[in-house]
C-alpha atoms as a PDB file:
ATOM      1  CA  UNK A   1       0.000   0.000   0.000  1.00  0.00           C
ATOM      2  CA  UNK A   2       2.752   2.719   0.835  1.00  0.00           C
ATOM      3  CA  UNK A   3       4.904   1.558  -2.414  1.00  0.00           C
ATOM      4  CA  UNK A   4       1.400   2.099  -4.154  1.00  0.00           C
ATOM      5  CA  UNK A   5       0.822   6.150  -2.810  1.00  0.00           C
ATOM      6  CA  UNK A   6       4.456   6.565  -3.090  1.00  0.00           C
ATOM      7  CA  UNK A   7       4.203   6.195  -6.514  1.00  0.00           C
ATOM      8  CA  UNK A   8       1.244   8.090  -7.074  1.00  0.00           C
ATOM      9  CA  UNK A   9       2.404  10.987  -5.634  1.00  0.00           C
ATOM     10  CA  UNK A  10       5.678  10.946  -7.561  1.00  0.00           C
ATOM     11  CA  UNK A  11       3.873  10.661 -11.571  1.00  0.00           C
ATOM     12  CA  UNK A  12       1.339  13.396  -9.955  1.00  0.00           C
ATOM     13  CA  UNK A  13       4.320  15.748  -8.914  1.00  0.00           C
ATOM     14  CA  UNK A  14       6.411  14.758 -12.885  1.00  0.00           C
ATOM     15  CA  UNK A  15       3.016  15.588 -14.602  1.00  0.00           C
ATOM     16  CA  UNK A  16       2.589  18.647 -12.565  1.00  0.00           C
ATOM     17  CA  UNK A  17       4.670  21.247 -14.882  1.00  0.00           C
ATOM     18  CA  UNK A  18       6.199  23.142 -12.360  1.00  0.00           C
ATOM     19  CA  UNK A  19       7.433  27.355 -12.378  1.00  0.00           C
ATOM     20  CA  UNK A  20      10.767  27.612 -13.663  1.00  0.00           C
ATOM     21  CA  UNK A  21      12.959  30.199 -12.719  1.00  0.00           C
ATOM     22  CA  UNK A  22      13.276  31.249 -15.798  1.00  0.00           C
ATOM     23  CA  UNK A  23       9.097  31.739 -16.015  1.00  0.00           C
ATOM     24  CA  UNK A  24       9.226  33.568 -12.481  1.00  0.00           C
ATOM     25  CA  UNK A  25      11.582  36.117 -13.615  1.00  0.00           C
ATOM     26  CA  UNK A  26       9.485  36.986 -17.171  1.00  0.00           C
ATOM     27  CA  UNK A  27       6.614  37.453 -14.489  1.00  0.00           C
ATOM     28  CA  UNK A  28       8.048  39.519 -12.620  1.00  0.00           C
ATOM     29  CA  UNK A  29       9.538  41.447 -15.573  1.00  0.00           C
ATOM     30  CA  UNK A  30       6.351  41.835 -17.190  1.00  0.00           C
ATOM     31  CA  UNK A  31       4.560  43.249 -13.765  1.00  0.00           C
ATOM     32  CA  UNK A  32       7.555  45.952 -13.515  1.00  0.00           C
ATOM     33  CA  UNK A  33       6.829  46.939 -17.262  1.00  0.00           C
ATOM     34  CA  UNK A  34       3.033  46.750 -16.963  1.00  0.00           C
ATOM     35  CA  UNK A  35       3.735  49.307 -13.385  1.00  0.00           C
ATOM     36  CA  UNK A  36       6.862  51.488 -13.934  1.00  0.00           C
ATOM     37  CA  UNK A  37       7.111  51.065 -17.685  1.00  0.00           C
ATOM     38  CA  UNK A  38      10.691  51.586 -18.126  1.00  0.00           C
ATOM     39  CA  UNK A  39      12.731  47.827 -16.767  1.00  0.00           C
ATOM     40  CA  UNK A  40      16.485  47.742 -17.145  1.00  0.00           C
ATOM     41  CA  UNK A  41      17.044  44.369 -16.004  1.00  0.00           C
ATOM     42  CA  UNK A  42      15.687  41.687 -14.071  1.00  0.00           C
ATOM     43  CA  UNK A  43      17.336  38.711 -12.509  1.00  0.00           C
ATOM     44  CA  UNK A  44      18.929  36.687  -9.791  1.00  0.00           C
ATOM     45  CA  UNK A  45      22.236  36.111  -8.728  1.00  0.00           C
ATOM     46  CA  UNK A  46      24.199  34.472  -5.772  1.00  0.00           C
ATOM     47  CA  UNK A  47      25.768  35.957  -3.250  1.00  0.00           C
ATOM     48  CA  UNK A  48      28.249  34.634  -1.377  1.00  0.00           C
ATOM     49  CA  UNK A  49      27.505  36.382   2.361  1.00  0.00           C
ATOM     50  CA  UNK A  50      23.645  36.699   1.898  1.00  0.00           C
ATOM     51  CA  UNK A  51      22.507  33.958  -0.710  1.00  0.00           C
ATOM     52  CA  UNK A  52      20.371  34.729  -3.573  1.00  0.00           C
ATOM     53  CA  UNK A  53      19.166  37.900  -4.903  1.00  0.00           C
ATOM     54  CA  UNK A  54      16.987  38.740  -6.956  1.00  0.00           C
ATOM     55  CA  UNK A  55      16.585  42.214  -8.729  1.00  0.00           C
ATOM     56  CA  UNK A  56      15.163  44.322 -10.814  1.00  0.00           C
ATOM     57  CA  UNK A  57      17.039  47.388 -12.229  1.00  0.00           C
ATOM     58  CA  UNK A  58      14.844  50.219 -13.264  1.00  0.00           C
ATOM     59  CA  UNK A  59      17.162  52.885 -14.474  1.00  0.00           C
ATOM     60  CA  UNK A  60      20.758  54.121 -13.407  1.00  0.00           C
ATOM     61  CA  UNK A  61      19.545  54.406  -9.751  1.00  0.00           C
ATOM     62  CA  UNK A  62      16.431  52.616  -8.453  1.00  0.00           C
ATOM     63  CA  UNK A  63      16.282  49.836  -8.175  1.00  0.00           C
ATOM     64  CA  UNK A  64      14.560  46.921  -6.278  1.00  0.00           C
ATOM     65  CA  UNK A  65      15.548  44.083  -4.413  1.00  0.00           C
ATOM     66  CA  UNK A  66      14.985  41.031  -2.168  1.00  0.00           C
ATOM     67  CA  UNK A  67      17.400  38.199  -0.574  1.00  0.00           C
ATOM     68  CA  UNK A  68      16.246  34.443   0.379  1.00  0.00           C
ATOM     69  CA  UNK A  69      18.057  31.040   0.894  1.00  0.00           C
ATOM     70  CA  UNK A  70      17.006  29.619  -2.802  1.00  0.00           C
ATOM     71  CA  UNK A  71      16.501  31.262  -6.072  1.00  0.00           C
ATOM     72  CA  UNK A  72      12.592  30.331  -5.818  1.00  0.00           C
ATOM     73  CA  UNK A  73      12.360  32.085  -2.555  1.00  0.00           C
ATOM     74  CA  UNK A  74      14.213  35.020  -3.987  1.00  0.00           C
ATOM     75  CA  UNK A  75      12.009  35.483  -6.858  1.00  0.00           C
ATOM     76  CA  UNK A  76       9.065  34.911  -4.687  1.00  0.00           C
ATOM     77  CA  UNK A  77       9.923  37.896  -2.332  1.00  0.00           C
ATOM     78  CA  UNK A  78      10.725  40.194  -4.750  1.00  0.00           C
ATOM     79  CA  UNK A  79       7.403  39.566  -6.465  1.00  0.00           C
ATOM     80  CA  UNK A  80       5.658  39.725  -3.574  1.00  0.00           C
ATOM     81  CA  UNK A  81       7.652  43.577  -2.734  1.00  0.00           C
ATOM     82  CA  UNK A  82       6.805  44.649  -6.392  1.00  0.00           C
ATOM     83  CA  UNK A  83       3.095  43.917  -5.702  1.00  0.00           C
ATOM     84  CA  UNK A  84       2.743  45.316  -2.298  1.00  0.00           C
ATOM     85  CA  UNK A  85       4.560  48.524  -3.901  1.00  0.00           C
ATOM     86  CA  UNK A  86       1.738  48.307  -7.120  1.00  0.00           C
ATOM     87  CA  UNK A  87      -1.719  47.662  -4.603  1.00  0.00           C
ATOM     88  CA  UNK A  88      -0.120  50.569  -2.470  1.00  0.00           C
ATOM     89  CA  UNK A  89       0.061  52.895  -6.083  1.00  0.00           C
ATOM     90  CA  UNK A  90      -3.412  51.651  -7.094  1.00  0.00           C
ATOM     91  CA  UNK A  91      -4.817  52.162  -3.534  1.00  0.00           C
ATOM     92  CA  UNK A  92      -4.370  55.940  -3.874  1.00  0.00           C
END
């Protein structure tokens, strides 16, 4: 019976198409574009003291940005910072 869930679960979670960074960061992207308009970059790196960053450049000096301990978490901080920052500018 467990060998039997066990694999269940495991063809339900390789069927499930998962969020790739890679789709994160055009989501983010496009709900900078859709907000500020002008995005110079967007993207995550690692850092050696802090972990991973993730970032989104909007011109030569603003900029925003948000830390966690894996590249999802990253990405998932800064999106949630870009849409406080958005349902703050649409609340007024």
């Amino acid at each position: 019976m467990r060998d039997e869930t066990t694999s269940i679960k495991r063809t339900i979670m390789s069927n499930k198409e998962g969020k790739t960074i890679d789709k994160r960061i055009e989501r983010i992207y496009k709900m900078a574009k859709e907000h500020f308009g002008e995005v110079r970059f967007t993207g995550i790196k690692k850092h050696t003291k802090i972990g991973w960053v993730a970032k989104i450049q909007f011109d030569e000096f603003d900029s925003l940005m948000a830390e966690g301990d894996t590249a999802e978490n990253a990405l998932r901080n800064l999106r949630k910072r870009l849409k406080r920052i958005i349902d703050r500018y649409n609340m007024v």
